[in-house]
Protein backbone atom coordinates (compact mmCIF):
# COMPACT_ATOMS: atom_id res chain seq x y z
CA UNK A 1 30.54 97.26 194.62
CA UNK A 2 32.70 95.45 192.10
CA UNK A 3 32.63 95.65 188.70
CA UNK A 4 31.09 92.14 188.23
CA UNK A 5 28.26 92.93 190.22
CA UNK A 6 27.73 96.29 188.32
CA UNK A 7 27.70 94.05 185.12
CA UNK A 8 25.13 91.58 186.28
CA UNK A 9 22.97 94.61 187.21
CA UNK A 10 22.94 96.29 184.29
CA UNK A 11 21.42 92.87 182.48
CA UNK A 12 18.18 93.16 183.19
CA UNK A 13 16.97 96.50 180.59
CA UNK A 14 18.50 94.60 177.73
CA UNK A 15 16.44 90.94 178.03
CA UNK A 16 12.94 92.94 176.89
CA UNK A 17 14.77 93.77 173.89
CA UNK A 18 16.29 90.15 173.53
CA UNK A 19 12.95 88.70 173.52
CA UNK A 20 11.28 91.51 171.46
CA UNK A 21 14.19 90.47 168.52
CA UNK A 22 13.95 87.04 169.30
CA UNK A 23 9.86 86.97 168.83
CA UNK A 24 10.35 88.91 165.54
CA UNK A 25 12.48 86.69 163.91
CA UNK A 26 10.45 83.63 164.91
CA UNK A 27 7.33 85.32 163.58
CA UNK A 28 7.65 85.18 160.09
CA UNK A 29 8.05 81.46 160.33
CA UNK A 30 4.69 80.53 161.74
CA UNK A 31 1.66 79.72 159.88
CA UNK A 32 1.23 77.77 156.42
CA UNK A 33 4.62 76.85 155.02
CA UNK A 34 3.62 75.12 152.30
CA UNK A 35 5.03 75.93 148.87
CA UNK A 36 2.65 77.42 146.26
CA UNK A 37 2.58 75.31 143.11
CA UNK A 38 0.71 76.73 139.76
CA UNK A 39 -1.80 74.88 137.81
CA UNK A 40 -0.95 72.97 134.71
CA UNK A 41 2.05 70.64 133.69
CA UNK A 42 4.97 69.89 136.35
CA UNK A 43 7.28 69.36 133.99
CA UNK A 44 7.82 69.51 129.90
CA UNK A 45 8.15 66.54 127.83
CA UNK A 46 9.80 66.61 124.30
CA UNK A 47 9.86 64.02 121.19
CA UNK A 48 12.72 64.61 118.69
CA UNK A 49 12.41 63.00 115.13
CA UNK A 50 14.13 63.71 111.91
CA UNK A 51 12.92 64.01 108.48
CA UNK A 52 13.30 62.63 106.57
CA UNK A 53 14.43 59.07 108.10
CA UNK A 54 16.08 57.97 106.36
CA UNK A 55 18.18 60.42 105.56
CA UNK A 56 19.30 60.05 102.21
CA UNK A 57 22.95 61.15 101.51
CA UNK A 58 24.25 62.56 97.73
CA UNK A 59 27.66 61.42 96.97
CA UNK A 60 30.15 63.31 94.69
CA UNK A 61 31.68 61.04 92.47
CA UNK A 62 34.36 62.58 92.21
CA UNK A 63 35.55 63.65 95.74
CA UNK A 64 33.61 60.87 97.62
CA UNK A 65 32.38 63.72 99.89
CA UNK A 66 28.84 62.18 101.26
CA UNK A 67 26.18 65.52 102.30
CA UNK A 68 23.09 64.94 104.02
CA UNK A 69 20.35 67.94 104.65
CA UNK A 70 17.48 66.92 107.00
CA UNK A 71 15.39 68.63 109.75
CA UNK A 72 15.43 67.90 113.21
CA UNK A 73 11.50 67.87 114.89
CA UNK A 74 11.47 68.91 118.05
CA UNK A 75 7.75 68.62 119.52
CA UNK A 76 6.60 69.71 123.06
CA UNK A 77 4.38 66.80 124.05
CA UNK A 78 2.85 67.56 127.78
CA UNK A 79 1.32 71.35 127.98
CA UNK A 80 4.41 73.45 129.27
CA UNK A 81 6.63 75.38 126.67
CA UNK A 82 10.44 76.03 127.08
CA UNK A 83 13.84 77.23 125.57
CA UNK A 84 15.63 74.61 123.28
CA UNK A 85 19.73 75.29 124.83
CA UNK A 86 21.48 72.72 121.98
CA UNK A 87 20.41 70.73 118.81
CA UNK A 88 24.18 68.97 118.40
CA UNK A 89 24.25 66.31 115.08
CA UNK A 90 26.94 63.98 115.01
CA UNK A 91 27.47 60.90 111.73
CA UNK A 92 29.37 57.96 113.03
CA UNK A 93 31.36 55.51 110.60
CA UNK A 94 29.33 52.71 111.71
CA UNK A 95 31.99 49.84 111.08
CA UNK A 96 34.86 52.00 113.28
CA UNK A 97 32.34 54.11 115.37
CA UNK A 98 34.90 57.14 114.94
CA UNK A 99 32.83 60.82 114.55
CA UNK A 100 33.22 62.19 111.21
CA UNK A 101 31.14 65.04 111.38
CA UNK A 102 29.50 67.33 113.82
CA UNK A 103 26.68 70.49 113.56
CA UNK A 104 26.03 71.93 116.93
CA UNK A 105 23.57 74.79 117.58
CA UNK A 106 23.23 77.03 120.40
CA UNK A 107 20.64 78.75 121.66
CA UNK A 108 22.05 81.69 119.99
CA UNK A 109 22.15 79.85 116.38
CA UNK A 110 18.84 78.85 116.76
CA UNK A 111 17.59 82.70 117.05
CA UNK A 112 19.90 83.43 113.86
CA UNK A 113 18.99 80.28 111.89
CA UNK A 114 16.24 79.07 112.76
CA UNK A 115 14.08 82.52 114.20
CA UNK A 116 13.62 81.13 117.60
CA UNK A 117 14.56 79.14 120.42
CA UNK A 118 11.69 78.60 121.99
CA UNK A 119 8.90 75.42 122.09
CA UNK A 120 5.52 76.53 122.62
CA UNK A 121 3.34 74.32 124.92
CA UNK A 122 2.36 71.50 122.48
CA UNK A 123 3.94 73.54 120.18
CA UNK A 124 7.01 72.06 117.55
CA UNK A 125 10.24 73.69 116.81
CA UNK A 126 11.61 72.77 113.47
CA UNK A 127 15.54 73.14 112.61
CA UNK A 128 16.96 72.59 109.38
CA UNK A 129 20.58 70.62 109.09
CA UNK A 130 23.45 70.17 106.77
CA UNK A 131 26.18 68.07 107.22
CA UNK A 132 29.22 66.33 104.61
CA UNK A 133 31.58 63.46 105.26
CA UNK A 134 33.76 60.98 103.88
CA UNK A 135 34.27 58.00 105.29
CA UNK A 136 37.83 56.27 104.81
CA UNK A 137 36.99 53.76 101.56
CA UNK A 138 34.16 56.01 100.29
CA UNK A 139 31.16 54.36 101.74
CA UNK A 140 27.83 56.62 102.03
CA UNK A 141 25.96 54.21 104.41
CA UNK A 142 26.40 56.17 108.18
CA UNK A 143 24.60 56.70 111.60
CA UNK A 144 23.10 60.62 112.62
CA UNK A 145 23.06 60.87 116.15
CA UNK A 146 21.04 63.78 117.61
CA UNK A 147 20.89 65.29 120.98
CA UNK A 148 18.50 67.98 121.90
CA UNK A 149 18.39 70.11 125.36
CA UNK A 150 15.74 71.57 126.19
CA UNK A 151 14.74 73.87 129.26
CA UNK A 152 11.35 74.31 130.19
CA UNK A 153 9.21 77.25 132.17
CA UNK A 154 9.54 75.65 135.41
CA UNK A 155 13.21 75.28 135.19
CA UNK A 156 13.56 71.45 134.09
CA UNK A 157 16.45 70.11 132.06
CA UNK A 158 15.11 67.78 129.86
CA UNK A 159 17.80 65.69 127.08
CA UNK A 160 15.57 63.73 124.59
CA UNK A 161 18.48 61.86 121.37
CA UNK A 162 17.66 59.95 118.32
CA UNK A 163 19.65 57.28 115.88
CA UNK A 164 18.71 57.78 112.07
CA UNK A 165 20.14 55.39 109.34
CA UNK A 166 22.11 57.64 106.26
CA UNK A 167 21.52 55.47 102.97
């Protein structure tokens, strides 16, 4: 008998086992697929304000520096908390558009400054701001730009920004 012959015979102990495998990794894949989905909100939603808004600026009359202190909101508006990952603040010259200043918190900051970088479900998240400028012929009169990132429980990225006069 040939070798090739001896081969072909020796094929038939091992298909039991192929199917056996074969029926056991196909088994797990039956029956309801469907993905489980909790109760509640699908996804967070967040309103950002400042106060106060205006935000009035104090000039030094002697340096021309312009400083602004105001608090950034942050208010969970749809049932389902989360971690805030950024408040960033810039002032814009608004006759060149050029950024003259920036204050950018992580979520790290937020734990050291504020006590917490979380958003409760409905819940608001309040963090305090400083900022100075000058602008090139001593004007006071700017624009606050802030951004706010926000993660919630179910893994969402949410970005929510607001424009605020400086007077």
């Amino acid at each position: 008998m040939s070798d090739f012959n001896a081969v072909l015979r020796n094929k038939g102990p091992r298909r039991p086992l192929a199917l056996l495998l074969a029926g056991a990794l196909l088994a797990p894949g039956c029956g309801n697929d469907s993905p489980t989905v909790p109760s509640g909100a699908a996804r967070s939603a967040i309103e950002v304000t400042v106060d106060p808004s205006p935000v009035p600026g104090s000039q030094s009359p002697l340096t021309g520096v312009v400083s602004v202190g105001y608090k950034v909101v942050i208010t969970e508006t749809n049932g389902l908390g989360g971690e805030v990952l950024f408040v960033s603040s810039q002032i814009y010259d608004p006759e060149t558009g050029l950024q003259v200043a920036l204050t950018y918190f992580d979520g790290a900051d937020l734990v050291v400054f504020v006590g917490s970088k979380r958003v409760d479900p409905l819940g608001t998240l309040i963090v305090p701001q400083t900022a100075s400028y000058v602008l090139p012929d001593y004007r006071k009169p700017a624009q606050l730009a802030v951004n706010v990132q926000m993660k919630d429980d179910r893994g969402n990225l949410l970005n929510q920004s607001v424009l605020v006069k400086i007077e």
